[in-house]
N, C-alpha and C. Protein backbone atom coordinates (compact mmCIF):
# COMPACT_ATOMS: atom_id res chain seq x y z
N UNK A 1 69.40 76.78 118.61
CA UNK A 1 68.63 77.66 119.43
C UNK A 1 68.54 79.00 118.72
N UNK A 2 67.28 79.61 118.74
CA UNK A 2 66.99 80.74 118.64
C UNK A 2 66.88 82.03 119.46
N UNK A 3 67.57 82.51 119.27
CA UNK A 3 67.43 83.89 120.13
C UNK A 3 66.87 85.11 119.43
N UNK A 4 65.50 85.40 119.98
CA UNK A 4 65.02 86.42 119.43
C UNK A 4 63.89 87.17 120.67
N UNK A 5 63.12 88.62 120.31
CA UNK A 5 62.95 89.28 121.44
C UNK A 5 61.17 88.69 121.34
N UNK A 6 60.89 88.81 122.36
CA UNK A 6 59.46 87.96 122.37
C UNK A 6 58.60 88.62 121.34
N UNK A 7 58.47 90.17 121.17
CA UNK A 7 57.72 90.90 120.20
C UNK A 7 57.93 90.54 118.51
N UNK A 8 58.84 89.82 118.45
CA UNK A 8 59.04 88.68 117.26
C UNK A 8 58.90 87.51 116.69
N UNK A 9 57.92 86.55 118.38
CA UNK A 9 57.84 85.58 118.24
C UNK A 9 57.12 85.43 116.81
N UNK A 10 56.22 85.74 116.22
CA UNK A 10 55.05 85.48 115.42
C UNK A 10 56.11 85.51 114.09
N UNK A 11 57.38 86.46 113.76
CA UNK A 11 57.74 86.72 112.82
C UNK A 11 58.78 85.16 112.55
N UNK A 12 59.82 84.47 113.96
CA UNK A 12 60.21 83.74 113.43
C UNK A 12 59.08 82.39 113.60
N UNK A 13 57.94 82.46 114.16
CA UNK A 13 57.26 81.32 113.75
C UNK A 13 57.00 81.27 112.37
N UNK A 14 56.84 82.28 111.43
CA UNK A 14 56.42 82.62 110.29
C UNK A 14 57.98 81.64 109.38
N UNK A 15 58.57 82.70 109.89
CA UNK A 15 59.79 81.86 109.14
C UNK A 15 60.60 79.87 109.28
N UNK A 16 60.30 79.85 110.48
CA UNK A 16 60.58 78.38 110.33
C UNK A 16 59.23 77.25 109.80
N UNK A 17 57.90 78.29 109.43
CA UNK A 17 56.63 77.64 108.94
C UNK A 17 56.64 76.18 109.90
N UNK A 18 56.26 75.00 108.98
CA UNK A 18 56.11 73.95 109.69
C UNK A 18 57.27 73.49 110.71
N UNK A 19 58.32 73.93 110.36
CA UNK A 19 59.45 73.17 111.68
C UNK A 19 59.03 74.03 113.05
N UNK A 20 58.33 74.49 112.95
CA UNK A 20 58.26 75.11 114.33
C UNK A 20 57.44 74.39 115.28
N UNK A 21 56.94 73.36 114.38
CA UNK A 21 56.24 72.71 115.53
C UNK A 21 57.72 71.77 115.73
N UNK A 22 57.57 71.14 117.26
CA UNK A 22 58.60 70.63 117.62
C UNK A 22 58.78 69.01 116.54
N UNK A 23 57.44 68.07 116.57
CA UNK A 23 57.22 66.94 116.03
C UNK A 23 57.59 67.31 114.71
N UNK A 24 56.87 67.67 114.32
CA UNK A 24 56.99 67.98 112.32
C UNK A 24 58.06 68.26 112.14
N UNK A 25 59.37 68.55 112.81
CA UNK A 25 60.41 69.12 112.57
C UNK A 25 61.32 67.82 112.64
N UNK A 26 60.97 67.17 113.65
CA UNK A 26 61.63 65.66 113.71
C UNK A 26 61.10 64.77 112.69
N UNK A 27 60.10 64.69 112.58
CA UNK A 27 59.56 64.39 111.27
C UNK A 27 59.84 64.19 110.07
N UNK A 28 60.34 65.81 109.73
CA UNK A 28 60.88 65.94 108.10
C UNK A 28 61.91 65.63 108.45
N UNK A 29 62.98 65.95 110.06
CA UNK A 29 64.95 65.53 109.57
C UNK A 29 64.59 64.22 109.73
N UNK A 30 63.70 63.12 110.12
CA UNK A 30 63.72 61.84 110.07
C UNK A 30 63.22 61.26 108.79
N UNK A 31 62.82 62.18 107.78
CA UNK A 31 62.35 61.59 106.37
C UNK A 31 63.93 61.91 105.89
N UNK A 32 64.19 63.49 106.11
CA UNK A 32 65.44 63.25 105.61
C UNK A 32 66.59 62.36 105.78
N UNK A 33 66.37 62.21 106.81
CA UNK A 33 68.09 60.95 106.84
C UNK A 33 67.94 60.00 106.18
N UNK A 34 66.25 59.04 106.70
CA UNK A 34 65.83 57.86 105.81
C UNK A 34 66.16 58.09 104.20
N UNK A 35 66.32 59.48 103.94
CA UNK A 35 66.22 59.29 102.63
C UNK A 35 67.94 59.20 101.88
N UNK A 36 68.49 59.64 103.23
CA UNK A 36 70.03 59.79 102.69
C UNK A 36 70.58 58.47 103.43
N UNK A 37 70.08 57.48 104.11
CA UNK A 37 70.74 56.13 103.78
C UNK A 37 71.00 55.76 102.94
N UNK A 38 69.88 55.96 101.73
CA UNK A 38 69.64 55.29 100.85
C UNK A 38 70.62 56.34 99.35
N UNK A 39 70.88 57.54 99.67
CA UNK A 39 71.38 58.30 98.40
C UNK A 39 72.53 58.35 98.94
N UNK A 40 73.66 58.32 99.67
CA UNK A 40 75.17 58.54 100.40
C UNK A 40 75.86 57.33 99.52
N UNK A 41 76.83 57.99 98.89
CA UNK A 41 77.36 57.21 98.36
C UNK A 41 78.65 56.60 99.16
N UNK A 42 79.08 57.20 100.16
CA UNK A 42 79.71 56.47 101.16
C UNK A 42 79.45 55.76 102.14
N UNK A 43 80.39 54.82 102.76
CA UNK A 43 80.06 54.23 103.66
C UNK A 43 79.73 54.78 104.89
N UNK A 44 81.08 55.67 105.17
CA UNK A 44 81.00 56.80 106.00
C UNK A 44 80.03 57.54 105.86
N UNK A 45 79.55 58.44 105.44
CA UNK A 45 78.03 58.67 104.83
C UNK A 45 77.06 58.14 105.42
N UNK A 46 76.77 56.82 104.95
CA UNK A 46 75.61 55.97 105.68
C UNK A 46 75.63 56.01 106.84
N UNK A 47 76.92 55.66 107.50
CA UNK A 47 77.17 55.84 108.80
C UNK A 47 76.31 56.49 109.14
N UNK A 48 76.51 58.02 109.18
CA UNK A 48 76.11 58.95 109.46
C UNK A 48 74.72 59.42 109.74
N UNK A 49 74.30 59.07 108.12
CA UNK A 49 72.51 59.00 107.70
C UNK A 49 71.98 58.20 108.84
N UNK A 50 72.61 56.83 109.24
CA UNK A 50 71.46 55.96 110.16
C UNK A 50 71.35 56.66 111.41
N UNK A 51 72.68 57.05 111.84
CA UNK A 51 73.01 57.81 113.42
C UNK A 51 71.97 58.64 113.18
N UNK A 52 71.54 59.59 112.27
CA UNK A 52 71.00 60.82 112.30
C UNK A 52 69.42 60.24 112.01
N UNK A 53 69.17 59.07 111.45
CA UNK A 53 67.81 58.36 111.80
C UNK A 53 67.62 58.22 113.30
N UNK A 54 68.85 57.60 113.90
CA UNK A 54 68.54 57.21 115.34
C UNK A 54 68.05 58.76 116.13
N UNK A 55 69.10 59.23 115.88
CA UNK A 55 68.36 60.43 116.78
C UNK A 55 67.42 61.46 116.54
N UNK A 56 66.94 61.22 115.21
CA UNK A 56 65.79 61.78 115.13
C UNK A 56 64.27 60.89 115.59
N UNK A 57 64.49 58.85 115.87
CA UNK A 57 63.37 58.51 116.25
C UNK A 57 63.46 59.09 117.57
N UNK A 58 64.96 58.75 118.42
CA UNK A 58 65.18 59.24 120.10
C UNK A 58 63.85 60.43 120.64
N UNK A 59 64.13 61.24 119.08
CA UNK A 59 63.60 62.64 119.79
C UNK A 59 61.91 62.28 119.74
N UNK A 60 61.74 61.51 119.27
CA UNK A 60 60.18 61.11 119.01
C UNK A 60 59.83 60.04 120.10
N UNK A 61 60.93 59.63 120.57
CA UNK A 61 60.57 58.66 121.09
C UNK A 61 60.55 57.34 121.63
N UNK A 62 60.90 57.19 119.97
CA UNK A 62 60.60 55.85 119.47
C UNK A 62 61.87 54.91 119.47
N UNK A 63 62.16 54.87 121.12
CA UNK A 63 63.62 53.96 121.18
C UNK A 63 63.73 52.92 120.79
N UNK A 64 63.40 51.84 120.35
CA UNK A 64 63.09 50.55 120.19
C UNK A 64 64.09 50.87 118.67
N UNK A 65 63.32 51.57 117.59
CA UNK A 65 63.57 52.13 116.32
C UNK A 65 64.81 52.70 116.39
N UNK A 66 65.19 53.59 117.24
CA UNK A 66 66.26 54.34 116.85
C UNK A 66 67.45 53.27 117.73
N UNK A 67 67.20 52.43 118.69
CA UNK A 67 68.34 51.58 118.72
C UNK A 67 68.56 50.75 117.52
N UNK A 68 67.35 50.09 117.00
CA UNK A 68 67.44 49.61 115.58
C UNK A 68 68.44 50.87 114.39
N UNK A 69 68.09 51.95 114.45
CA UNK A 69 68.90 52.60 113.52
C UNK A 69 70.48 52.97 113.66
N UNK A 70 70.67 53.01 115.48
CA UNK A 70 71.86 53.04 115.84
C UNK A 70 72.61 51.83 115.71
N UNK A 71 72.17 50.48 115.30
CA UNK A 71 73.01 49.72 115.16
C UNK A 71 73.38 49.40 113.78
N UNK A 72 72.31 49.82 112.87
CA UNK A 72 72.62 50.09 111.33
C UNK A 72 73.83 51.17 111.38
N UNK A 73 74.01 51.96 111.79
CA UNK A 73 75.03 52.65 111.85
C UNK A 73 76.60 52.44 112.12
N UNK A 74 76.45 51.70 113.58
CA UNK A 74 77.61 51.31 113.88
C UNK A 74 77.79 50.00 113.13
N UNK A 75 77.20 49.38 112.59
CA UNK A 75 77.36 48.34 111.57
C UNK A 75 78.58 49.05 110.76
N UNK A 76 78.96 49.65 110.13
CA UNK A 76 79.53 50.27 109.21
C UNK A 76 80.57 50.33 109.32
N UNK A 77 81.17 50.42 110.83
CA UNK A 77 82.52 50.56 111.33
C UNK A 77 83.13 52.24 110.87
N UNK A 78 82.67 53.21 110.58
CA UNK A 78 83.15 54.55 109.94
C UNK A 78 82.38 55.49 111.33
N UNK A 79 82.22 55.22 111.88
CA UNK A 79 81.81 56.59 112.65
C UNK A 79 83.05 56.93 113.54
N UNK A 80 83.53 58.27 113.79
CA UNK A 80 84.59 58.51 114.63
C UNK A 80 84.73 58.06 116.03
N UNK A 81 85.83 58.01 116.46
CA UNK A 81 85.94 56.67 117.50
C UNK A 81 85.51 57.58 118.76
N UNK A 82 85.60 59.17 118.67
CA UNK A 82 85.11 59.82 119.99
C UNK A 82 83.26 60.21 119.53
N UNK A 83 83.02 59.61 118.63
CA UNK A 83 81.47 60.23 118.28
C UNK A 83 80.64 60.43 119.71
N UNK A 84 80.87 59.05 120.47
CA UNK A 84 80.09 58.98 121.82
C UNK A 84 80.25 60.14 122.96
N UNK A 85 81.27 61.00 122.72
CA UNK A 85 82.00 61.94 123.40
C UNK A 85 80.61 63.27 123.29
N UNK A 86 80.11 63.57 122.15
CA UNK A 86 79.61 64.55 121.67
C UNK A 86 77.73 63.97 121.41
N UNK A 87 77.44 63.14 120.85
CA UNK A 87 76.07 62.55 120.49
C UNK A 87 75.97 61.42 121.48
N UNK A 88 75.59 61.58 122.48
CA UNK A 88 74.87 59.97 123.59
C UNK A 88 73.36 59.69 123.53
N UNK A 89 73.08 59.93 122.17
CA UNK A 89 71.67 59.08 121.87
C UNK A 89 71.64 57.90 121.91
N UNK A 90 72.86 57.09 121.38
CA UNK A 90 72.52 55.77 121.58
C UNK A 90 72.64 54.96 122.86
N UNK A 91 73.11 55.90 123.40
CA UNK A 91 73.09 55.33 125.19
C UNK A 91 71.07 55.23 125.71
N UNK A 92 70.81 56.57 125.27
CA UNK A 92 69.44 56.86 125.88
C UNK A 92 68.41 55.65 124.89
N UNK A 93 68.65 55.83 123.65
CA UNK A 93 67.83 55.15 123.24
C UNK A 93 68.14 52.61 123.56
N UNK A 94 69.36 52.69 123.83
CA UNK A 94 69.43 51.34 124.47
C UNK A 94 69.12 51.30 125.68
N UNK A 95 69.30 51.81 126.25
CA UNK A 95 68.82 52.34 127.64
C UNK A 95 66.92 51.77 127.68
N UNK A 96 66.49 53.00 127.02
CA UNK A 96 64.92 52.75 127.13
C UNK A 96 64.48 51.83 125.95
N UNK A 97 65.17 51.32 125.79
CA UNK A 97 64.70 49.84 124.80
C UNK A 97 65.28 48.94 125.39
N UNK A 98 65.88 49.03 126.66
CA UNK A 98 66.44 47.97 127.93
C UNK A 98 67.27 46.64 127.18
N UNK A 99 68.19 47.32 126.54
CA UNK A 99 69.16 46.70 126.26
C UNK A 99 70.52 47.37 126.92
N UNK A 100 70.35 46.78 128.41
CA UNK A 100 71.41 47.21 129.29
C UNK A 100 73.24 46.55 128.93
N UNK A 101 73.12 45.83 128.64
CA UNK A 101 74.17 45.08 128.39
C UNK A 101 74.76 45.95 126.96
N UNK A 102 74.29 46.59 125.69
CA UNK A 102 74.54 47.27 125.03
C UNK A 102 75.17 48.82 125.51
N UNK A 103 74.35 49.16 126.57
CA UNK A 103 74.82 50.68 127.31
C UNK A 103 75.87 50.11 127.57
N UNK A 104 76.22 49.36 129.13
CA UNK A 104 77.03 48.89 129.40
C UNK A 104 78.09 48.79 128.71
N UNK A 105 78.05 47.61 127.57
CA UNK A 105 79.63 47.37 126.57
C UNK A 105 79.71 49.23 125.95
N UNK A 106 79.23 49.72 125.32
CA UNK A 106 79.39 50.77 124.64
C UNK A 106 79.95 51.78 125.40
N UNK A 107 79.33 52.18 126.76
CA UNK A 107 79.87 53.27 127.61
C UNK A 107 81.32 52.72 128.00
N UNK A 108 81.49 51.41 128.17
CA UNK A 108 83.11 50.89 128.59
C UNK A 108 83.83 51.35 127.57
N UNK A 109 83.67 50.89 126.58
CA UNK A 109 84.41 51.24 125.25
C UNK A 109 85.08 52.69 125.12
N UNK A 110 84.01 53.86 125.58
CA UNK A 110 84.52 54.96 125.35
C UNK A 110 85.32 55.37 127.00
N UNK A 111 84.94 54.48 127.72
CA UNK A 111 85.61 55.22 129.39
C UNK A 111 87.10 54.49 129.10
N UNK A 112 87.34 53.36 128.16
CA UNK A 112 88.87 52.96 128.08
C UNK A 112 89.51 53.63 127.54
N UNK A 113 89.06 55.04 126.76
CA UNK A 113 89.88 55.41 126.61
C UNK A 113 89.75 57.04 127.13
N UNK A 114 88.41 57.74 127.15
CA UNK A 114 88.68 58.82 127.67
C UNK A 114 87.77 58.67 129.38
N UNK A 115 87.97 59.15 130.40
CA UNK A 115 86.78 59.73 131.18
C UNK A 115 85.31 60.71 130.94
N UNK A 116 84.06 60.27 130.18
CA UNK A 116 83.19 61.25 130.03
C UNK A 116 81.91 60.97 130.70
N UNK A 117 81.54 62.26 131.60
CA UNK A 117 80.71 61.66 132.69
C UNK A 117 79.29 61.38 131.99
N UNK A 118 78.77 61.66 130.71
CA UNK A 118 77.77 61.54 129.89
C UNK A 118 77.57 59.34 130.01
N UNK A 119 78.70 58.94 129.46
CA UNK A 119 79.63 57.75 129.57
C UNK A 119 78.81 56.87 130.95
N UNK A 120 80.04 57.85 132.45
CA UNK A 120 79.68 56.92 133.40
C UNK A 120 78.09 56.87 134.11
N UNK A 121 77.44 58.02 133.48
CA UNK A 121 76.00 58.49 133.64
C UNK A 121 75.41 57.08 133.13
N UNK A 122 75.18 57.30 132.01
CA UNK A 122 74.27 55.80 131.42
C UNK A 122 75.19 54.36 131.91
N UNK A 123 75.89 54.31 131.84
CA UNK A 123 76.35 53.12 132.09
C UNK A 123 75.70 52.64 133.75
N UNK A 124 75.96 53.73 134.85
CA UNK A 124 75.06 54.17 136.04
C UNK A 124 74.30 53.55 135.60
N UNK A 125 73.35 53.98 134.98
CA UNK A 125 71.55 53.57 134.88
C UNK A 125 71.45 52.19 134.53
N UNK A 126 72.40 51.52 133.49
CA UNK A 126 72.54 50.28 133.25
C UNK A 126 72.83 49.41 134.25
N UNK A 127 73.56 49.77 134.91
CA UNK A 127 73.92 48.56 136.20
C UNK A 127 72.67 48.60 136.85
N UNK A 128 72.39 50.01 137.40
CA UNK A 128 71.30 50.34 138.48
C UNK A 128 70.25 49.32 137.82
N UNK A 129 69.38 49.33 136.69
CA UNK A 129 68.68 48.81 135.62
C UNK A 129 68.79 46.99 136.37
N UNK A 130 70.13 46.67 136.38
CA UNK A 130 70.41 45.24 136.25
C UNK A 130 70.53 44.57 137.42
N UNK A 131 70.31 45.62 138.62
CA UNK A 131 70.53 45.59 140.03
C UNK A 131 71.71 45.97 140.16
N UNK A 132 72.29 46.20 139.88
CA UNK A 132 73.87 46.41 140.56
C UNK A 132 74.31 47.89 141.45
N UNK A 133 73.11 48.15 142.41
CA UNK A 133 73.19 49.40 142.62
C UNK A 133 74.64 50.19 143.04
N UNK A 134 75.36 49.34 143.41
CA UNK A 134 76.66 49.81 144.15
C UNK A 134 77.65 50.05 142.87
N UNK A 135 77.32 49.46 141.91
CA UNK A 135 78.33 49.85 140.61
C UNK A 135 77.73 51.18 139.56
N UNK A 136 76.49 51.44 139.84
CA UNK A 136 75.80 52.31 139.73
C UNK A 136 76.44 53.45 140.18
N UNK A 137 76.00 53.50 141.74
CA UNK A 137 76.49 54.29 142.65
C UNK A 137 77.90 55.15 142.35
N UNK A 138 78.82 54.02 142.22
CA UNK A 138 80.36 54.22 142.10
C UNK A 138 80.54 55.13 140.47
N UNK A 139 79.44 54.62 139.64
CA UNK A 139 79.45 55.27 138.14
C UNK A 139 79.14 56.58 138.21
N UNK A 140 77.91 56.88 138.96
CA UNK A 140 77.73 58.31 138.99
C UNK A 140 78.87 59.02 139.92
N UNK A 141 78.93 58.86 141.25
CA UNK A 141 80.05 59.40 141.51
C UNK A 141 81.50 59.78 140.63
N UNK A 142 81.84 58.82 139.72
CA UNK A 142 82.73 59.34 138.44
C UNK A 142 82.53 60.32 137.60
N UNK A 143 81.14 59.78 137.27
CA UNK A 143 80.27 61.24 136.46
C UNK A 143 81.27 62.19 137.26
N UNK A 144 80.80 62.49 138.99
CA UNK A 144 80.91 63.66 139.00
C UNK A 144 82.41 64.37 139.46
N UNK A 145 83.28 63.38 139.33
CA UNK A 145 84.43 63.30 139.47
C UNK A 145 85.39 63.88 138.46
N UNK A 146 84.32 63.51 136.88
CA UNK A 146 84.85 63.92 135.49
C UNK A 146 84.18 65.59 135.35
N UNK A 147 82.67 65.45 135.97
CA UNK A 147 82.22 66.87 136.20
C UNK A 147 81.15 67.45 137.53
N UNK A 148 82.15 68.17 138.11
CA UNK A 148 81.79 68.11 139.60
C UNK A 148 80.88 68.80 139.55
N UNK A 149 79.46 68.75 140.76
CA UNK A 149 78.34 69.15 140.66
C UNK A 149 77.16 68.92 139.34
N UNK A 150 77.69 67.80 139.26
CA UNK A 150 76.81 67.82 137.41
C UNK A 150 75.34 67.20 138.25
N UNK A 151 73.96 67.86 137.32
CA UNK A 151 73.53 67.99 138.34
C UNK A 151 72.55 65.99 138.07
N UNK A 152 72.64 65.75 136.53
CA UNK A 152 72.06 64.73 136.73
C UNK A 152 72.69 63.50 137.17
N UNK A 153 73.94 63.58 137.80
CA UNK A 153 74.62 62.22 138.36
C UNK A 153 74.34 62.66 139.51
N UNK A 154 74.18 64.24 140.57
CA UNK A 154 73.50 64.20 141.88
C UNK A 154 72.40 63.72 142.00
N UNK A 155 71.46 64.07 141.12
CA UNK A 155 70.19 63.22 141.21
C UNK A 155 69.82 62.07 141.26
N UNK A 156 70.87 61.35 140.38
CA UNK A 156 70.60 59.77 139.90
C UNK A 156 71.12 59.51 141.44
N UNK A 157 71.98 59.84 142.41
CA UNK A 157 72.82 59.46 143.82
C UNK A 157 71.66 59.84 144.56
N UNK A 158 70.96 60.66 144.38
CA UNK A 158 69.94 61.22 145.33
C UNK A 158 68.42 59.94 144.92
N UNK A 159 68.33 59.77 144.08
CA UNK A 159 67.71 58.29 143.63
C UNK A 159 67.59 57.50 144.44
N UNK A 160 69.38 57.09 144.12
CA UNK A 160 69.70 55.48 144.85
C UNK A 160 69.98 55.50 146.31
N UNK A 161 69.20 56.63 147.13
CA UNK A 161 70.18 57.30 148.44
C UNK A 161 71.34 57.21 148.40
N UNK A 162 71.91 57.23 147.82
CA UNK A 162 73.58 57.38 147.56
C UNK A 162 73.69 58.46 147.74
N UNK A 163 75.44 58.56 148.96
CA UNK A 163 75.78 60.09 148.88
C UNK A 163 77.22 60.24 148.40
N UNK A 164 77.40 61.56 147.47
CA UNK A 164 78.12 61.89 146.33
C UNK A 164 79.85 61.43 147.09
C-alpha cells in the first residue's frame, strides 16, 4: 500500500508507470514467477515460484489456473508448514474452481494443528458448497471464536440465517 497526499496522485502514477494499472501489474508478477519456476534452482524455490503463479492468476481471476499452479507447488513438499496461516489463496482459488473436498482436506490440515479463522472460514464455504449447512454454520462460528466479530464469518452466518 501506498500512502501518499491526493495532490500527488499524478506523481506516484508517474512512478509506478505501467504497474499502476491494477491488471498489468498482475500481469508482469505473473510473467515473473512463470519465469522463476523455470530459473530457481531450488526445490524450495520452485515451491515458491508456483505459489506466487497461483496467486497472481487468483488475482486475475483465473481460479481454475491458479489451483492448477497451487498444486504444482505443493507438489514439492518445501513450503512452510504454517504458509496457510499467512497466504489463503489456495483456499479461494479451490474454492471457486469447486474443488470442495481440496478446501476441506487442506483447511483440516492446518486447524490440526493451529486454530485460524481464515482456515474455519473456507472450509465453512466448503461444507456449505456440499450441503452441509450445519457444519458450515458450526465453522464460521469458530472463525469467530478464533476472531470475535470478524466481520466475514458474521456475514457468511447472516447468509445461512445462522445466528453467531
Amino acid at each position: 500500500m501506498i500512502v501518499y497526499p491526493n495532490e500527488r496522485a499524478a506523481d506516484v502514477v508517474n512512478l509506478l508507470g505501467p504497474n499502476a494499472d491494477a491488471n498489468a501489474n498482475y500481469m508482469n508478477a505473473l510473467a515473473k514467477a512463470q519465469a522463476e519456476t523455470q530459473s530457481m534452482p531450488t526445490n524450495e524455490q520452485k515451491a515458491f515460484a508456483w505459489f506466487n503463479v497461483g496467486t497472481s492468476l487468483n488475482s486475475l481471476g483465473r481460479y481454475e489456473d491458479a489451483a492448477k499452479a497451487y498444486d504444482q507447488a505443493r507438489a514439492f513438499n518445501e513450503l512452510p508448514w504454517r504458509m496457510l496461516w499467512y497466504q489463503t489463496g489456495p483456499y479461494r482459488a479451490y474454492y471457486q474452481a469447486k474443488r470442495y473436498d481440496d478446501v476441506i482436506s487442506l483447511s483440516s490440515s492446518v486447524l490440526n494443528l493451529v486454530e485460524i479463522e481464515e482456515s474455519y472460514y473456507w472450509r465453512g464455504w466448503a461444507f456449505y458448497s456440499q450441503g452441509y449447512v450445519e457444519a458450515a454454520a458450526n465453522d464460521f462460528r469458530a472463525a469467530l471464536k478464533a476472531h470475535p466479530n470478524w466481520g466475514p464469518a458474521l456475514d457468511a452466518l447472516n447468509t445461512l440465517g445462522a445466528t453467531p
